[in-house]
N, C-alpha and C. Protein backbone atom coordinates (compact mmCIF):
# COMPACT_ATOMS: atom_id res chain seq x y z
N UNK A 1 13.67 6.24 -3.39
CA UNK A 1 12.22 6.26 -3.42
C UNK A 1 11.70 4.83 -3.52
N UNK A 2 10.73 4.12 -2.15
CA UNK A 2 10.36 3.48 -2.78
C UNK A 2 8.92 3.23 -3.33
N UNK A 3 8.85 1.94 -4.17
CA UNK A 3 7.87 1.49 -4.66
C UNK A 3 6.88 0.46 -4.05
N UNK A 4 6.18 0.23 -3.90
CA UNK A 4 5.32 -1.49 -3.78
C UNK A 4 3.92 -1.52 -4.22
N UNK A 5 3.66 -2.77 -4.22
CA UNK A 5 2.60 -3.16 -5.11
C UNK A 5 1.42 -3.35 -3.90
N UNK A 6 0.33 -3.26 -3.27
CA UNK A 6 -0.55 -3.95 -2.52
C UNK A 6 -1.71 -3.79 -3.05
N UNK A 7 -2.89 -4.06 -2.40
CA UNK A 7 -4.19 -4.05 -2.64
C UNK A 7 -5.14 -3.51 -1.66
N UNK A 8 -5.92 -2.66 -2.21
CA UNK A 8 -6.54 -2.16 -1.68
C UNK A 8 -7.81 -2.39 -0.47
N UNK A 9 -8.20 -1.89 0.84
CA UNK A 9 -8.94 -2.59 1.75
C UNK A 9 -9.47 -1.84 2.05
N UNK A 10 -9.51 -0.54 2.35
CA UNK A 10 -10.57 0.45 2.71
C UNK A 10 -9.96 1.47 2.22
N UNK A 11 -11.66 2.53 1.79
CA UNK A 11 -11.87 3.48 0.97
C UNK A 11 -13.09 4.62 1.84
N UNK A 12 -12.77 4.27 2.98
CA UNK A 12 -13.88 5.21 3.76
C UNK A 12 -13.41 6.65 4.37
N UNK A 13 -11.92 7.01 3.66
CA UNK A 13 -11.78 8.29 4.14
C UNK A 13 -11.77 9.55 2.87
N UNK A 14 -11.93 10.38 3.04
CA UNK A 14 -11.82 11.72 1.83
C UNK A 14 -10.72 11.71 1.41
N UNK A 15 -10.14 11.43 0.06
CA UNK A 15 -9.15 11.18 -0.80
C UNK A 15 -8.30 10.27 0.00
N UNK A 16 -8.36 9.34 0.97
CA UNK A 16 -7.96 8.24 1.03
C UNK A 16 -7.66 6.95 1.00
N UNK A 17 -7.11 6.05 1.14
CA UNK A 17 -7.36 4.46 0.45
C UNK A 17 -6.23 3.70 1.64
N UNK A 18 -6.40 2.73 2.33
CA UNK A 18 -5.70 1.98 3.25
C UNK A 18 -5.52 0.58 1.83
N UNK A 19 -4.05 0.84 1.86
CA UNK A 19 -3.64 -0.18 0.97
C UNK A 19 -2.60 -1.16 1.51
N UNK A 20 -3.07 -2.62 1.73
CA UNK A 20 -2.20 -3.89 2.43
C UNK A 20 -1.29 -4.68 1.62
N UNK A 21 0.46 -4.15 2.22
CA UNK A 21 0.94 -4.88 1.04
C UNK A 21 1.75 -5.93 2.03
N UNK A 22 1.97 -6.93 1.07
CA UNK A 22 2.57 -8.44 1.24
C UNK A 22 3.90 -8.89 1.24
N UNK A 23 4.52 -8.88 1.79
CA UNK A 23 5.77 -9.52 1.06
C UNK A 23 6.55 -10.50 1.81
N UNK A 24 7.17 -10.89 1.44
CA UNK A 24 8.12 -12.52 2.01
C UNK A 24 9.67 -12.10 2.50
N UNK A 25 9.36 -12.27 4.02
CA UNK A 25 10.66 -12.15 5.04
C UNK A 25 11.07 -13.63 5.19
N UNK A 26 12.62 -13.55 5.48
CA UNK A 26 13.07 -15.04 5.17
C UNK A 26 13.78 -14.77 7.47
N UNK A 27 13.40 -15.58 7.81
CA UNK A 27 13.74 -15.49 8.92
C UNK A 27 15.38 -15.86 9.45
N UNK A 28 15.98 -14.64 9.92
CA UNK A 28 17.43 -14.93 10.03
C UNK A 28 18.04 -16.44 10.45
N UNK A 29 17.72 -16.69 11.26
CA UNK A 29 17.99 -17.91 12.44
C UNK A 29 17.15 -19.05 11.48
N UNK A 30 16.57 -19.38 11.27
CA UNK A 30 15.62 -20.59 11.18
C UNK A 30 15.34 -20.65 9.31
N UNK A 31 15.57 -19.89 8.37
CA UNK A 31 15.42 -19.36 7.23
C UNK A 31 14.20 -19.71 6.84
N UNK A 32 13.29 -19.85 7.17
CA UNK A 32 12.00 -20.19 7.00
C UNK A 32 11.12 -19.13 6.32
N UNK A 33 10.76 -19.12 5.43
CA UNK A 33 10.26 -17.54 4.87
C UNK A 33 8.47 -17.55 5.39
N UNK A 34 8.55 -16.15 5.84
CA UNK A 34 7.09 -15.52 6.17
C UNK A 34 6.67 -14.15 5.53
N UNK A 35 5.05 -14.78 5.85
CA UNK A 35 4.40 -13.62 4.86
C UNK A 35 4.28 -12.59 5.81
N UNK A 36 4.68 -11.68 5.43
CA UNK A 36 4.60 -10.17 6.47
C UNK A 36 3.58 -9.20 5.90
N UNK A 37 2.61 -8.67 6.10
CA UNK A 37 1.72 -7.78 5.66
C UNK A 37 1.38 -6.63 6.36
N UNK A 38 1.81 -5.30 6.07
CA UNK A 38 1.53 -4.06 6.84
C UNK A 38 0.70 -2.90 5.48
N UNK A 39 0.10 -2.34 6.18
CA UNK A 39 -1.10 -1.49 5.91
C UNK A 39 -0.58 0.29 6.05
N UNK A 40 -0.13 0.71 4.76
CA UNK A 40 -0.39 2.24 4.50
C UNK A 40 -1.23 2.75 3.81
N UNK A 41 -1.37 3.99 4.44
CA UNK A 41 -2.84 5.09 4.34
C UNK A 41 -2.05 5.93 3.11
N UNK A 42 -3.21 6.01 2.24
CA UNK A 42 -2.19 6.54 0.61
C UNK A 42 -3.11 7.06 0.31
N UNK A 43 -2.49 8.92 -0.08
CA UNK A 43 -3.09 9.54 -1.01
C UNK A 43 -3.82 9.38 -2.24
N UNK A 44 -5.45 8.89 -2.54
CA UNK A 44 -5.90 8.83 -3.65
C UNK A 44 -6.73 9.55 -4.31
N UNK A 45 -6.24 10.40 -5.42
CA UNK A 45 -6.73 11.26 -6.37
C UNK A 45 -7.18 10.64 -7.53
N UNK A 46 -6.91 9.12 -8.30
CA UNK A 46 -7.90 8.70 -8.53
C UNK A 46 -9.07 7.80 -8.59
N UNK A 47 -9.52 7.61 -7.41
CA UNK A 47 -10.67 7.36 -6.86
C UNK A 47 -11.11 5.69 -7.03
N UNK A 48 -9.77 4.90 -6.32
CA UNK A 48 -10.22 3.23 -6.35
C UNK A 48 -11.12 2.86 -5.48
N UNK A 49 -11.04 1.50 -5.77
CA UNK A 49 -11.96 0.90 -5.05
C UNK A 49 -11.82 -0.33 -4.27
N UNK A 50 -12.70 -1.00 -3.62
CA UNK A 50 -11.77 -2.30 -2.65
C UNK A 50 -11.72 -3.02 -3.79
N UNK A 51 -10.30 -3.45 -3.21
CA UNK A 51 -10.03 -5.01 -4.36
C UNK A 51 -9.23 -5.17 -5.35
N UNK A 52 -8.90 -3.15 -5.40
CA UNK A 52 -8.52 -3.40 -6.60
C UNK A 52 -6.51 -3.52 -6.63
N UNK A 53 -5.63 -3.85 -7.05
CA UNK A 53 -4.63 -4.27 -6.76
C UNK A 53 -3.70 -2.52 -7.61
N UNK A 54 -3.08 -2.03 -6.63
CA UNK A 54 -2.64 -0.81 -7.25
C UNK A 54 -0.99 -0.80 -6.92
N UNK A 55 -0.50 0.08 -7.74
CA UNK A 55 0.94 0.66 -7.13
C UNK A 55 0.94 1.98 -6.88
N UNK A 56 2.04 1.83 -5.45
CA UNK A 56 2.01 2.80 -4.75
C UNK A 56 3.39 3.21 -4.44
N UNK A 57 4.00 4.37 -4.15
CA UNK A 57 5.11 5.16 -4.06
C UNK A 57 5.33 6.51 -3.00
N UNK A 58 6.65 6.43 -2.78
CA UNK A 58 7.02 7.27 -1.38
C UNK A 58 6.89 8.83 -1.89
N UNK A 59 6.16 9.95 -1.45
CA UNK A 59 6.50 10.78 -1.44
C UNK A 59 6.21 11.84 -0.24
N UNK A 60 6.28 12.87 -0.37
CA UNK A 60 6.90 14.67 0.80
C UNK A 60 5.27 13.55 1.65
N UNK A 61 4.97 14.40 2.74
CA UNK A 61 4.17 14.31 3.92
C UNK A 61 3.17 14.70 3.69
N UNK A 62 1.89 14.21 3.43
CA UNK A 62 0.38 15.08 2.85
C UNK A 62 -0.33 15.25 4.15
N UNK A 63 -0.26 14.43 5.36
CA UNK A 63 -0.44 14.39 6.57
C UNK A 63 0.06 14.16 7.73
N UNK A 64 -0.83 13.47 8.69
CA UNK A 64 0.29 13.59 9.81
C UNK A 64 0.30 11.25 9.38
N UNK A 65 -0.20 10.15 8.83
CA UNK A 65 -0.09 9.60 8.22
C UNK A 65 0.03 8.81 7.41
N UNK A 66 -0.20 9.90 6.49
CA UNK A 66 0.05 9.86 4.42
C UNK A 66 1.11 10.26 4.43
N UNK A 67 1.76 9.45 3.81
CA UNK A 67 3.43 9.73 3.11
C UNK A 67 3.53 8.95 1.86
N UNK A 68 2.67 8.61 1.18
CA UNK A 68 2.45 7.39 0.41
C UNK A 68 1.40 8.59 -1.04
N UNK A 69 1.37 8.24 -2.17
CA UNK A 69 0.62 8.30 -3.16
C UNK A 69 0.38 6.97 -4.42
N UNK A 70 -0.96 6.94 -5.17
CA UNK A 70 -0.92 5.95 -5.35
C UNK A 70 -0.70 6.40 -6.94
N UNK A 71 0.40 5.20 -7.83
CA UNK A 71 1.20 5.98 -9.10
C UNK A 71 -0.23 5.34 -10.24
N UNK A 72 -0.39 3.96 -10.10
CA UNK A 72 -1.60 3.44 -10.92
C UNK A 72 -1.77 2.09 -10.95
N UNK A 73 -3.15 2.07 -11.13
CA UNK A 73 -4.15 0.85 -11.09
C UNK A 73 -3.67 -0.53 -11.83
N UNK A 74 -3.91 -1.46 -11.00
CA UNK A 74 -2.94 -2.46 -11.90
C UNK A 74 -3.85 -3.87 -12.26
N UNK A 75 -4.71 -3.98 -11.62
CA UNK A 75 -6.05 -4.68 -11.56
C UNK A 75 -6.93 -4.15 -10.94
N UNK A 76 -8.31 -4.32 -11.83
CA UNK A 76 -9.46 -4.21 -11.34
C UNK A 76 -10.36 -5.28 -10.84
């Protein structure tokens, strides 16, 4: 199961939240590390907001996709 940390960017769907997380790829060939940032659509039941920095975790299929729920708020 995993975990990650991102932050939140849009909140314009019904119990949803598009949350952008960050993390540092080290490039095979050249080892140069880059920031890689991809964007999942996560189940939210309780009701954030932009900005705010949350954790989020893998679970069953809520849609076609949400595969994502969010566990809790980590900054406001």
């Amino acid at each position: 199961m995993k975990i990650f940390e991102g932050v939140v960017v849009s909140t314009k769907m019904q119990k949803t939240a598009v949350v952008e997380v960050e993390r540092i790829k080290i490039h095979p060939v050249y080892k140069k590390r880059l920031r890689v940032k991809k964007k999942y659509h996560v189940h939210d039941e309780l009701g954030v907001k932009v900005g705010e920095r949350v954790k989020i975790k893998e679970c069953r299929p809520i849609s076609k996709t949400k595969k994502w729920k969010i566990v809790k708020v980590i900054k406001k």
